[in-house]
Protein backbone atom coordinates (compact mmCIF):
# COMPACT_ATOMS: atom_id res chain seq x y z
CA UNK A 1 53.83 -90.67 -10.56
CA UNK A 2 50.46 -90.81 -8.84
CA UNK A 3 49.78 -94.80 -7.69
CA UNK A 4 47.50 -95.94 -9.82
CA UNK A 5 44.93 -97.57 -8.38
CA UNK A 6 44.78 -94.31 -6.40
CA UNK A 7 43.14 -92.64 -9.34
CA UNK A 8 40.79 -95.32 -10.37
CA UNK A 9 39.20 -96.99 -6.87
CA UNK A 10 36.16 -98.16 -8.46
CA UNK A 11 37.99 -100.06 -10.66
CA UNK A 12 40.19 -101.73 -8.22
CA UNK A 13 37.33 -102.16 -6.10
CA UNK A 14 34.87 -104.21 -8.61
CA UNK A 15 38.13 -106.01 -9.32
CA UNK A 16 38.88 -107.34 -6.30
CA UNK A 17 34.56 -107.87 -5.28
CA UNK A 18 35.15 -110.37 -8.24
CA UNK A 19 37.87 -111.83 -7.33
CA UNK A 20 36.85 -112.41 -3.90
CA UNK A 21 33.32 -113.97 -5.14
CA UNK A 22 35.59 -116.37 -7.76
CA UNK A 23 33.75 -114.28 -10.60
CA UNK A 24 36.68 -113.14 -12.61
CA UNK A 25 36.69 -113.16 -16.17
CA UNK A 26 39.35 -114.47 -18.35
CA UNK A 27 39.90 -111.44 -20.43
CA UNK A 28 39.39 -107.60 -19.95
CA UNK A 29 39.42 -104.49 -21.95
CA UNK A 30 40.82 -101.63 -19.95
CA UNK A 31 40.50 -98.71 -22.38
CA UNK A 32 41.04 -94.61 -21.45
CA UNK A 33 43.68 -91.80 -22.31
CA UNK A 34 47.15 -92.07 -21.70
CA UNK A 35 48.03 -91.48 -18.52
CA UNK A 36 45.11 -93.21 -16.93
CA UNK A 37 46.51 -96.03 -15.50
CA UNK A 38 45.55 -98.58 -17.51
CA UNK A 39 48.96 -100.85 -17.02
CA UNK A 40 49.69 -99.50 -13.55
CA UNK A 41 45.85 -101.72 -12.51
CA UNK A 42 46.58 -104.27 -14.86
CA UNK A 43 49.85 -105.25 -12.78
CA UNK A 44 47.68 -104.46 -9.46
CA UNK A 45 45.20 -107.42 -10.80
CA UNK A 46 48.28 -109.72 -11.78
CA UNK A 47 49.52 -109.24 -7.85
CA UNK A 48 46.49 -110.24 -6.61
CA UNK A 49 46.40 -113.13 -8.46
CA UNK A 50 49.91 -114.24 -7.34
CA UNK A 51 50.41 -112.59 -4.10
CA UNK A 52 51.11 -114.97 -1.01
CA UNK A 53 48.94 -111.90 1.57
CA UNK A 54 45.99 -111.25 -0.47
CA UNK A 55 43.78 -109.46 2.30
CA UNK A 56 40.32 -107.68 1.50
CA UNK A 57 41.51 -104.69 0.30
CA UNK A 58 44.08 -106.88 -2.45
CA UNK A 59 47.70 -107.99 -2.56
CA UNK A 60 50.13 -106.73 -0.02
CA UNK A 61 52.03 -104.60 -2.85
CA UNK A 62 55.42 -104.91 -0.78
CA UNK A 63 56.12 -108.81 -1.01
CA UNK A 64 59.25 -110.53 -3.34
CA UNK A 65 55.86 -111.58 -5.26
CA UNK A 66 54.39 -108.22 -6.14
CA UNK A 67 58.17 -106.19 -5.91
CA UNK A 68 59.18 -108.39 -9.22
CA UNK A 69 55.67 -107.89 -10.67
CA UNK A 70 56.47 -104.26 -10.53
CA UNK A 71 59.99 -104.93 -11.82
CA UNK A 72 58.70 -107.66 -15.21
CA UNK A 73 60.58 -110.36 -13.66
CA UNK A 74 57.60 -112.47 -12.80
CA UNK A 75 57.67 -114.99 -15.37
CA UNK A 76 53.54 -116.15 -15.04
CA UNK A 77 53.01 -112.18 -15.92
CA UNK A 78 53.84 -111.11 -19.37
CA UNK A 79 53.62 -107.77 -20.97
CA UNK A 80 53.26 -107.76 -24.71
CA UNK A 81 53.76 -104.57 -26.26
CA UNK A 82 54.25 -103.17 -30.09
CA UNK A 83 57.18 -104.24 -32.34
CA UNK A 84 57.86 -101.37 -33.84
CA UNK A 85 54.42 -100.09 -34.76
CA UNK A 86 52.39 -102.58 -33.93
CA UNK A 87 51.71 -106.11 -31.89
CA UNK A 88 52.29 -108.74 -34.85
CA UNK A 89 50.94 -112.55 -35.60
CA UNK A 90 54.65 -113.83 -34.32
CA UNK A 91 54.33 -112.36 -30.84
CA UNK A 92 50.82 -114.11 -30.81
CA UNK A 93 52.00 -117.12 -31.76
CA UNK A 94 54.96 -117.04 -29.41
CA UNK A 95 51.91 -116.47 -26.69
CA UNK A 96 50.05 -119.20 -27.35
CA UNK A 97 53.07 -121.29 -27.26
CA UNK A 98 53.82 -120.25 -23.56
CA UNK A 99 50.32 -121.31 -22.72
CA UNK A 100 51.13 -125.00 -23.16
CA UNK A 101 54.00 -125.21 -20.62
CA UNK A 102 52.90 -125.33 -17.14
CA UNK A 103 53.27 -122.16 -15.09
CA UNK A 104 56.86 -122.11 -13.40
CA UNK A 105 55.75 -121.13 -10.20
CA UNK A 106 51.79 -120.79 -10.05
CA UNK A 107 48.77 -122.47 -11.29
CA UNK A 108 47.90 -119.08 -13.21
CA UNK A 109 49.13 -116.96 -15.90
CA UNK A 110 48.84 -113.64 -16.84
CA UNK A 111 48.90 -111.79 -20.58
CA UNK A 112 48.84 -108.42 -20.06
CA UNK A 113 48.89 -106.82 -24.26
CA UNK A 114 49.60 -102.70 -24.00
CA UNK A 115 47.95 -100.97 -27.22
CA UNK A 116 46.04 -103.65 -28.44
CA UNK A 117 44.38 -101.40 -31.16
CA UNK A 118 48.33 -101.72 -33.07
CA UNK A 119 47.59 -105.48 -33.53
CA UNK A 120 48.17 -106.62 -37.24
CA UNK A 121 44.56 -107.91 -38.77
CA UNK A 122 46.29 -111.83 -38.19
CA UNK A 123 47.56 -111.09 -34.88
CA UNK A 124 44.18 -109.74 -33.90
CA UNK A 125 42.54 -112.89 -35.53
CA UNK A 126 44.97 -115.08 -34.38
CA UNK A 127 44.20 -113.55 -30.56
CA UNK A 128 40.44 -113.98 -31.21
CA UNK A 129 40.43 -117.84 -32.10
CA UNK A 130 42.84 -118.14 -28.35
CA UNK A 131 40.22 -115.75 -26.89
CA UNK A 132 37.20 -117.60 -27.86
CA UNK A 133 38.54 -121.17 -26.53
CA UNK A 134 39.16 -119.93 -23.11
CA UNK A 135 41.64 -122.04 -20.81
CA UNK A 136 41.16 -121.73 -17.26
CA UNK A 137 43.53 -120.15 -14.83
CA UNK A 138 44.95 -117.98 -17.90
CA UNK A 139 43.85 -114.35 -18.03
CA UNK A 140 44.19 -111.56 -20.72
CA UNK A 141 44.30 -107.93 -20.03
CA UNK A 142 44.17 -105.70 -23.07
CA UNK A 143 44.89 -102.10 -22.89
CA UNK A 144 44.27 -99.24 -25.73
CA UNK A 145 43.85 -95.76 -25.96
CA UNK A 146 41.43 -96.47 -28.64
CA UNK A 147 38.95 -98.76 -28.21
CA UNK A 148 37.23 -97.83 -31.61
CA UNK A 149 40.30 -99.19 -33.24
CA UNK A 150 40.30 -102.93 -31.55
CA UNK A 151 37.85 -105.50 -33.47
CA UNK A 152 34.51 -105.87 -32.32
CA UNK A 153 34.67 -109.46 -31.94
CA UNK A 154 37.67 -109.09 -29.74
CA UNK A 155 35.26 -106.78 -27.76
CA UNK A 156 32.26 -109.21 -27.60
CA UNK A 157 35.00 -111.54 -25.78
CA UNK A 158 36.40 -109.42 -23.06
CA UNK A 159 34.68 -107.44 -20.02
CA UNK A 160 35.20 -104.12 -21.19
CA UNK A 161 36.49 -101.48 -18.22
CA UNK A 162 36.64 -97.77 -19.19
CA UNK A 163 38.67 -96.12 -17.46
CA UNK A 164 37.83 -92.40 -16.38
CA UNK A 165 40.08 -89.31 -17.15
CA UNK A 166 41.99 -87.83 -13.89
CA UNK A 167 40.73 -84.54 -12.88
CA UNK A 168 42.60 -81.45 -13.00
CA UNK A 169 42.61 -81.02 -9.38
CA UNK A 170 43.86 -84.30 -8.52
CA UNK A 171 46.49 -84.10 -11.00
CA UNK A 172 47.41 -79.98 -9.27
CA UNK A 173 47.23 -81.68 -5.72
CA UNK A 174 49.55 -84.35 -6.88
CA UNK A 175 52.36 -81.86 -8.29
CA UNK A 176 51.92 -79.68 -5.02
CA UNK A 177 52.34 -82.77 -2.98
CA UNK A 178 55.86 -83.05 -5.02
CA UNK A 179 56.85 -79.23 -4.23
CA UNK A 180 55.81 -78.11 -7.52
CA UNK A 181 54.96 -74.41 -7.42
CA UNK A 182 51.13 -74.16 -6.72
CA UNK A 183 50.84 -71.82 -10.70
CA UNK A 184 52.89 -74.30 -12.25
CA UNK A 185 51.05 -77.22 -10.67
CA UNK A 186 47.99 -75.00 -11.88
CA UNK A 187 48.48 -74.62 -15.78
CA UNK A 188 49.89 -78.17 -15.71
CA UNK A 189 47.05 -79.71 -14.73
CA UNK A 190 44.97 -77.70 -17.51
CA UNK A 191 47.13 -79.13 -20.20
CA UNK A 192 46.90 -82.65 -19.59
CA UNK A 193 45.14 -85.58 -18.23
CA UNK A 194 48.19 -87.82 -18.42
CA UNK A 195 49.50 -87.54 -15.06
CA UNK A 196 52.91 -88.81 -15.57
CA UNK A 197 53.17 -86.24 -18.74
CA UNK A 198 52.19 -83.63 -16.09
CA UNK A 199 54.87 -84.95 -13.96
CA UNK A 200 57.58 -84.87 -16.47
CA UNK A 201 56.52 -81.57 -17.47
CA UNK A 202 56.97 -80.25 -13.73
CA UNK A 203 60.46 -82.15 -13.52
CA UNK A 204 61.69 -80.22 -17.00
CA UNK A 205 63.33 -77.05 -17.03
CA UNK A 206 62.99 -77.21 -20.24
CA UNK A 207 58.93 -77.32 -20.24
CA UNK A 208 59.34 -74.33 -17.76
CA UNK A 209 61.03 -71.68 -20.29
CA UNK A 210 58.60 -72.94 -23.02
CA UNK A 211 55.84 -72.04 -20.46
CA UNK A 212 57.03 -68.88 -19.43
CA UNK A 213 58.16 -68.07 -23.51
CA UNK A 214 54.73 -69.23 -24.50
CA UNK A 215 53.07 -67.08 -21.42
CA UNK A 216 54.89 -64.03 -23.08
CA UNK A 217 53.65 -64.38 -26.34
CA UNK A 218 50.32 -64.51 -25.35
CA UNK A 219 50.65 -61.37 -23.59
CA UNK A 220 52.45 -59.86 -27.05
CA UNK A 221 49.15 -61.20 -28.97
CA UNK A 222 46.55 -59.65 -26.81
CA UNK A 223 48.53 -56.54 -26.89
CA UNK A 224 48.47 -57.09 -30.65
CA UNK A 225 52.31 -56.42 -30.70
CA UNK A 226 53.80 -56.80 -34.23
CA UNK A 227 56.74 -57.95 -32.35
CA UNK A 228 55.12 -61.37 -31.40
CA UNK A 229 55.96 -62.41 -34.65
CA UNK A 230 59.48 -61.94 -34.29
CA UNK A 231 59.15 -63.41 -31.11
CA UNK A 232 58.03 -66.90 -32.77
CA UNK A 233 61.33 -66.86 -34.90
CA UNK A 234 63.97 -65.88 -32.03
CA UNK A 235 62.54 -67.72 -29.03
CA UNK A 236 59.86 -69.89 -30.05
CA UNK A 237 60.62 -71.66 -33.07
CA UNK A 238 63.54 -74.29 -31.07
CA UNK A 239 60.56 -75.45 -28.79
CA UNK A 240 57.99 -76.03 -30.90
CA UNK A 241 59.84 -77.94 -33.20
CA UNK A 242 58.84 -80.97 -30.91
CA UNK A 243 54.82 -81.00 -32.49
CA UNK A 244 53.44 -82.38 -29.54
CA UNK A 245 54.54 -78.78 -27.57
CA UNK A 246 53.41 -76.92 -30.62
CA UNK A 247 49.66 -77.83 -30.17
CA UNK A 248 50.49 -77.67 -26.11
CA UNK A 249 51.83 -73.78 -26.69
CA UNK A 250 48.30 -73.26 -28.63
CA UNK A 251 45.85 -74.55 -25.61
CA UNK A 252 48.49 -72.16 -23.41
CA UNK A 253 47.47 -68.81 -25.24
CA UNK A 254 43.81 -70.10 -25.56
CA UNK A 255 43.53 -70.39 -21.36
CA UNK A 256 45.42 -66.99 -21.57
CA UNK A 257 42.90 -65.61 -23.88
CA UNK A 258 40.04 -67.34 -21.84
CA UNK A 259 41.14 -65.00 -18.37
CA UNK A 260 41.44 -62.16 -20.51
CA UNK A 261 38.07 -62.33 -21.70
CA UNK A 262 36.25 -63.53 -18.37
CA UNK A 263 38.39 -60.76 -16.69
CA UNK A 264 37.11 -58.13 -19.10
CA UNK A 265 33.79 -59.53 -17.76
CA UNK A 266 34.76 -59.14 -13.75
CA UNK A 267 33.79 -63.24 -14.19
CA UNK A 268 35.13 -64.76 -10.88
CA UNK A 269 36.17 -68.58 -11.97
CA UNK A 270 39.53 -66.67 -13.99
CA UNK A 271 42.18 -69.40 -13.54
CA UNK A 272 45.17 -67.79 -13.47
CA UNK A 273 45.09 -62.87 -12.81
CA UNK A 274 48.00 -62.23 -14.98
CA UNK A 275 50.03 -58.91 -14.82
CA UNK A 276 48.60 -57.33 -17.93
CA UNK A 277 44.85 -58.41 -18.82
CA UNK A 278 45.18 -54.67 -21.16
CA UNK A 279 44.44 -54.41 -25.04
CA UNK A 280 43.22 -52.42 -27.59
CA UNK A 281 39.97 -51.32 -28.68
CA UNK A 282 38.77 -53.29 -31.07
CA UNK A 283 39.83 -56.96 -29.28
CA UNK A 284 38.22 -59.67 -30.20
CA UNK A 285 38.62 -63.35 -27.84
CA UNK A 286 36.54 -64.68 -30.31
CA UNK A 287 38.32 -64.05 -33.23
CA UNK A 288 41.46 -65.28 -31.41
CA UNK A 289 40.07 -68.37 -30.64
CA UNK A 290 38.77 -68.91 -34.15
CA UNK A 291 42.98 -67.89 -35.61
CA UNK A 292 43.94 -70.54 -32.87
CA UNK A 293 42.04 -73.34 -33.82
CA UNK A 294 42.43 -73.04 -37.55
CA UNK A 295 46.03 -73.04 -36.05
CA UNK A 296 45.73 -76.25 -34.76
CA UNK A 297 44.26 -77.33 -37.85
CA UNK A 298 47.29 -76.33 -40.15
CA UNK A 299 49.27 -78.32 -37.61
CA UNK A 300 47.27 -81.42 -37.74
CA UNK A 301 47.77 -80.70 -41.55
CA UNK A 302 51.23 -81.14 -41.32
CA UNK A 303 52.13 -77.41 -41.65
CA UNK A 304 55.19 -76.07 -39.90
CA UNK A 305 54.50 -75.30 -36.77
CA UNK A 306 56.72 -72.31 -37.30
CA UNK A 307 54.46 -71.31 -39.77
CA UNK A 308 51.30 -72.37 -38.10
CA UNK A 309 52.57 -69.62 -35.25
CA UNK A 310 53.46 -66.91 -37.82
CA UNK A 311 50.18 -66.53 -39.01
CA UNK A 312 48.58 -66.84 -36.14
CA UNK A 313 50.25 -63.80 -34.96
CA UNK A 314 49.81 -61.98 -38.40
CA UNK A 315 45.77 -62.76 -38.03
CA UNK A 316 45.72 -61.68 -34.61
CA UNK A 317 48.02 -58.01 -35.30
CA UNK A 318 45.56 -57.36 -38.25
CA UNK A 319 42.22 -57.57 -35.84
């Protein structure tokens, strides 16, 4: 996985400028996609509160310090995350309980909450009355993936930190750097953001046949093959069982749909040249991409994938 305060300098860098002036605030909203970085900085601004070799460009990241940061056995740093489904009022209360024993082996203390927006409404109230009393030398760092979701009045009391998305090519250099093939690397980093779910995915044999299953039913669709129907029952219904690779299968025939059409077009910026760009008369990208997005839709409906994929390549024989 890509270090993460690799991918988001400015942040790290307007970190440590207020650390360094004595201007840190005691409690911070770090909100972006998965993927992002969000905890990775979090326990990058807990080390440089508790490293020994704090220099100007932050802690030393290879001290006993920082190594059991990185490891959660630093017992001024906590991480809070769900129970269950969500953050609830007794893991709150247990918080604000820690806060009145003295730190074991600092002056400071760090609450790092991941997926705030899952607090219950009375853990998120009981947060906001600790919030607004600040103590000093005790920091919060709340992380969420939906900022829309976390109270407003938990906003007003943090320093809120977006967090940018990671760009495609950073996320393709990274999987090269690893020895991923450069056209895996490629469509991987076109499918996500998350750049240790585009890891995973290039470490996954299994995430390779879906690829290359998914790459040949594209090519069966555009060819408006009455087998690619078929083709959903023998080879791809076991994949996209998992619904999270169902809607990743349908944004891998809409970039295969996308080439085909700039291709038709002799458009240079055609991501990947694939073997056979060929179809019928009559072929309409835009009536694809219309049958895969009400595909999605029946998805996000609940629909069976299986079935989602069956119709789309009934719509798409019929063109």
């Amino acid at each position: 996985m890509m270090i993460a305060y690799d991918k988001q300098p400015h942040i790290r860098q307007r970190l440590l400028q207020a650390y360094h002036k004595d201007k840190l605030a005691h409690a911070y909203l770090f909100y972006g996609k998965s993927g992002v970085g969000k905890l990775e900085v979090a326990k990058w601004f807990a080390k440089l509160l508790f490293c020994k070799q704090v220099g100007e460009t932050g802690a030393c990241l290879t001290c006993s310090v920082c190594k059991r940061i990185d490891l959660g056995d630093f017992p001024d740093v906590d991480i809070i995350q769900p129970d269950g489904a969500s953050i609830k009022v007794e893991q709150v209360r247990q918080l604000k309980e820690s806060t009145h024993y003295s730190s074991l082996e600092n002056k400071r203390k760090v609450y790092i909450l991941n997926h705030v927006d899952t607090m219950s409404i009375s853990a998120a109230n009981s947060l906001l009355k600790f919030l607004e009393e600040p103590e000093q030398d005790i920091y919060f760092l709340l992380l969420t993936e939906h900022k829309d979701k976390v109270l407003q009045t938990i906003q007003s009391r943090c320093q809120l930190i977006p967090f940018v998305s990671i760009s495609s090519t950073i996320i393709e250099k990274n999987l090269i750097d690893r020895s991923v093939p450069s056209h895996l690397a490629k469509w991987i980093s076109l499918l996500t953001q998350d750049s240790q779910q585009a890891l995973e995915w290039a470490e996954s044999d299994t995430f390779f046949e879906f690829h290359q299953a998914m790459l040949h039913w594209a090519k069966l669709l555009c060819e408006n093959d009455v087998t690619s129907f078929v083709y959903v029952q023998t080879t791809l219904a076991p994949f996209i069982q998992d619904k999270a690779l169902a809607f990743v299968g349908l944004d891998i025939v809409s970039l295969y749909m996308r080439d085909v059409m700039l291709s038709a077009f002799d458009v240079s910026n055609v991501h990947f040249k694939h073997k056979s760009m060929g179809h019928q008369e009559g072929f309409s990208t835009k009536d694809m991409f219309l049958f895969i997005a009400k595909a999605k839709e029946r998805l996000y409906a609940n629909v069976s994938a299986q079935v989602c994929y069956e119709t789309l390549s009934i719509d798409i024989v019929r063109l």
